[in-house]
N, C-alpha and C. Protein backbone atom coordinates (compact mmCIF):
# COMPACT_ATOMS: atom_id res chain seq x y z
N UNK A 1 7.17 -49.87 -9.12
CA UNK A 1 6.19 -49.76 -8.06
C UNK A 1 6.44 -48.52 -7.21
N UNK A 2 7.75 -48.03 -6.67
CA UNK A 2 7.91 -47.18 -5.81
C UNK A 2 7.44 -46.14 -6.78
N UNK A 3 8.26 -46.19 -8.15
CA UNK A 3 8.03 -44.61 -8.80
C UNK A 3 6.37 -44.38 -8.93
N UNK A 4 5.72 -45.58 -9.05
CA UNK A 4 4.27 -45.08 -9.16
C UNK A 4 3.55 -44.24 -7.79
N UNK A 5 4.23 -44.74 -6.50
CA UNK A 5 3.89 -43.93 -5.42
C UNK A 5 4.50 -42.94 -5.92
N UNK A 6 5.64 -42.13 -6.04
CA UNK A 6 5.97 -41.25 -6.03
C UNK A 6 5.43 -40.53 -7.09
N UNK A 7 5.06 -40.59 -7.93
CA UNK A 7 4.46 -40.35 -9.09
C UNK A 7 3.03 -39.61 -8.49
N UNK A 8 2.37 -40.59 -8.10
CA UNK A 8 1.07 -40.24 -7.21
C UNK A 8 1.18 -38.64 -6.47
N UNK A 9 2.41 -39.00 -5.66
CA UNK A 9 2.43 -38.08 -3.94
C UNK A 9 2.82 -37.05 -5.16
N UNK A 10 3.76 -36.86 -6.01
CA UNK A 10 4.02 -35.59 -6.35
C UNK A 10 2.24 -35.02 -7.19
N UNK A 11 1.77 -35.85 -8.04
CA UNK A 11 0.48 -35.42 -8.60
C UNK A 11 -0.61 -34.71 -7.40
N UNK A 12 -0.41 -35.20 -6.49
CA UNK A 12 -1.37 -35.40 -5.12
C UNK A 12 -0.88 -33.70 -5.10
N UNK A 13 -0.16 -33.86 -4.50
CA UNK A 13 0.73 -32.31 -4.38
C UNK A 13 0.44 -30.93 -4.98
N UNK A 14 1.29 -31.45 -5.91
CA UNK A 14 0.53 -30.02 -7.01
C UNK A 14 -0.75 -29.75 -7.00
N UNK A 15 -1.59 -30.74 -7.26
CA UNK A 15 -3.02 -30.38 -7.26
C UNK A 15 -3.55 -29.73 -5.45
N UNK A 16 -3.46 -30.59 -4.63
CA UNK A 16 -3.50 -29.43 -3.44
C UNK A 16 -2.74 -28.04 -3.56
N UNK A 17 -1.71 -27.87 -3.85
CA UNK A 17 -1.23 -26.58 -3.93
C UNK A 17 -2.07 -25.62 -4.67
N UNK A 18 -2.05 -26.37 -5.84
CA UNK A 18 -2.87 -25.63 -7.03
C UNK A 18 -4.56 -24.99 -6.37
N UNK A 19 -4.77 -25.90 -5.36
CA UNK A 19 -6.09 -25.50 -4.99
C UNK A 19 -6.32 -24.23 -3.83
N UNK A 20 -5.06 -24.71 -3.28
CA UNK A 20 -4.77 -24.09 -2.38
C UNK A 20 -4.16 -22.26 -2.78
N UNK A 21 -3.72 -22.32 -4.10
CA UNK A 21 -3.33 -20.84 -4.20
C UNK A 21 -5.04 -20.45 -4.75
N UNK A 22 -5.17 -21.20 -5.35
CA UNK A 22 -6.71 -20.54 -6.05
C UNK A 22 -7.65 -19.80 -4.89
N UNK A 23 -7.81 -21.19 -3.55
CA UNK A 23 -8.92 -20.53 -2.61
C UNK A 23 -8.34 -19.57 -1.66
N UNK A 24 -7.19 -19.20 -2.04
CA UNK A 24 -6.71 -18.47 -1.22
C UNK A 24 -5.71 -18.47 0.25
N UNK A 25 -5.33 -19.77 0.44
CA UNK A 25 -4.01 -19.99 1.00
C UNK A 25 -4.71 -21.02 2.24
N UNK A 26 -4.41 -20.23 3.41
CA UNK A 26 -4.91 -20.67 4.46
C UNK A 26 -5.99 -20.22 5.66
N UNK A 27 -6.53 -19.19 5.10
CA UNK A 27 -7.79 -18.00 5.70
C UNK A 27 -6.74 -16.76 6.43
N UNK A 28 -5.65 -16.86 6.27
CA UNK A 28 -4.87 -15.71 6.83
C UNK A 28 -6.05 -14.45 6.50
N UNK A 29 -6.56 -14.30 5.30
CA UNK A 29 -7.29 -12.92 4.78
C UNK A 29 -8.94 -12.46 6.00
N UNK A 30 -9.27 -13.62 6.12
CA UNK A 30 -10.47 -13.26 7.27
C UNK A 30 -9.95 -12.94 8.65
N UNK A 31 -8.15 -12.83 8.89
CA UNK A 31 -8.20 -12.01 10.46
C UNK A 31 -7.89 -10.84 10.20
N UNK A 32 -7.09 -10.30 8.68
CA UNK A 32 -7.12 -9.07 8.20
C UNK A 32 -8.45 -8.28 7.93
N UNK A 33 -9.30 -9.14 7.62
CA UNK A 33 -10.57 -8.39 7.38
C UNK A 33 -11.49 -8.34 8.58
N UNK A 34 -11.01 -8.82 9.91
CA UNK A 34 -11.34 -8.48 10.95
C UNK A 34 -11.03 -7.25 11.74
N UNK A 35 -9.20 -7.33 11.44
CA UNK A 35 -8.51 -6.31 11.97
C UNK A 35 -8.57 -4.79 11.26
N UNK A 36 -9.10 -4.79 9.79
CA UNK A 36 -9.72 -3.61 9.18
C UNK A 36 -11.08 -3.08 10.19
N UNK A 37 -11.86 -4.25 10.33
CA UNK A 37 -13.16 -3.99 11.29
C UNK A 37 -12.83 -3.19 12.05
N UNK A 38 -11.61 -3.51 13.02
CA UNK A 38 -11.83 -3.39 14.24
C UNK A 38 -11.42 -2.08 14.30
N UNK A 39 -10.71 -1.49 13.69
CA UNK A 39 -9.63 -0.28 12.81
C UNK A 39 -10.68 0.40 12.88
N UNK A 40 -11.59 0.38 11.44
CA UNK A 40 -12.76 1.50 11.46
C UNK A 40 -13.41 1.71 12.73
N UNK A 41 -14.15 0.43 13.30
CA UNK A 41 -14.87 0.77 14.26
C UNK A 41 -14.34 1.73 15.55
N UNK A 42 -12.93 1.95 15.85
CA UNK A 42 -12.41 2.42 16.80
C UNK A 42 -12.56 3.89 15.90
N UNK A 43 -12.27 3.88 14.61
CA UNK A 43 -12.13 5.18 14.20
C UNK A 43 -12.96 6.33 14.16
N UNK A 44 -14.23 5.20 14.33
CA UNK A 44 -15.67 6.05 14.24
C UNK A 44 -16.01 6.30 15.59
N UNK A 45 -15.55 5.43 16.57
CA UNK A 45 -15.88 5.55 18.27
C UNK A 45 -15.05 7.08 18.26
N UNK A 46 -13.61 7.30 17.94
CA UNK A 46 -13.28 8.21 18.25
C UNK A 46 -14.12 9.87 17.81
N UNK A 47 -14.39 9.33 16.24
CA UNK A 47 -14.82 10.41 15.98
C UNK A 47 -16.29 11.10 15.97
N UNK A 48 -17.10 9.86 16.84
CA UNK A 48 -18.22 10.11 17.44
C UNK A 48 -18.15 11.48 18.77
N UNK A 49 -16.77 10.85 19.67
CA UNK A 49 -16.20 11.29 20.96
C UNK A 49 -15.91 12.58 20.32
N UNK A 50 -15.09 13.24 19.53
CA UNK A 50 -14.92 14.08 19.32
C UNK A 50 -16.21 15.28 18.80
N UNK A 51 -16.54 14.56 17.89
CA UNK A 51 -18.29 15.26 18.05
C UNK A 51 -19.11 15.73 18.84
N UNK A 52 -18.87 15.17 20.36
CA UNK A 52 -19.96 15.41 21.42
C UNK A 52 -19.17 16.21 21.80
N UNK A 53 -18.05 16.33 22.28
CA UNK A 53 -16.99 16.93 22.74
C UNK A 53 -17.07 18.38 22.02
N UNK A 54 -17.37 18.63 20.94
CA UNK A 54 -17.18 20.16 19.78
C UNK A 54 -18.57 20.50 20.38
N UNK A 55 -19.33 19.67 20.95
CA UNK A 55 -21.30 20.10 20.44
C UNK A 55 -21.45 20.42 22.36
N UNK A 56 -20.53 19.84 23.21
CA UNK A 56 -20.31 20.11 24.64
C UNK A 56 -19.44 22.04 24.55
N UNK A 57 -18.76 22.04 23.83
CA UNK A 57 -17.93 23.55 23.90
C UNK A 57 -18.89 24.40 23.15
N UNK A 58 -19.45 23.83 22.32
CA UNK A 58 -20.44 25.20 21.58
C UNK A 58 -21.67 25.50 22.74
N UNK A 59 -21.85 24.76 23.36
CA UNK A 59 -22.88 24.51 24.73
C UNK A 59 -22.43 25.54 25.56
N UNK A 60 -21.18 26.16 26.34
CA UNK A 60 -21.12 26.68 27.01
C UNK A 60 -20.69 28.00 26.46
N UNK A 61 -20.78 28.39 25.49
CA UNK A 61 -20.96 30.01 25.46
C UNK A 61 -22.35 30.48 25.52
């Protein structure tokens, strides 16, 4: 009787795991693919800033 629980909990187990590597763990990957977001978007703010900034100096000659 016990080994059939145990039998169970370990089957139970593996198969969550198993599902769990397939879908991809625990969503850790959607705050990385936030923090890429947030990465570019600053990258392009900057290099917007720098743009106006080149198109402000060609302005005053």
């Amino acid at each position: 009787m016990i080994a059939d629980k145990w039998l169970k909990l370990g089957a139970a187990m593996f198969l969550s795991i198993g599902m769990l590597a397939a879908c991809g763990g625990g969503g850790g990957n959607e705050n990385d693919s936030n923090e890429n977001e947030e990465e570019e978007n600053e990258q392009n703010e900057n290099e917007e800033e720098n743009e106006s900034e080149e198109n402000e100096d060609d302005s005053d000659d």
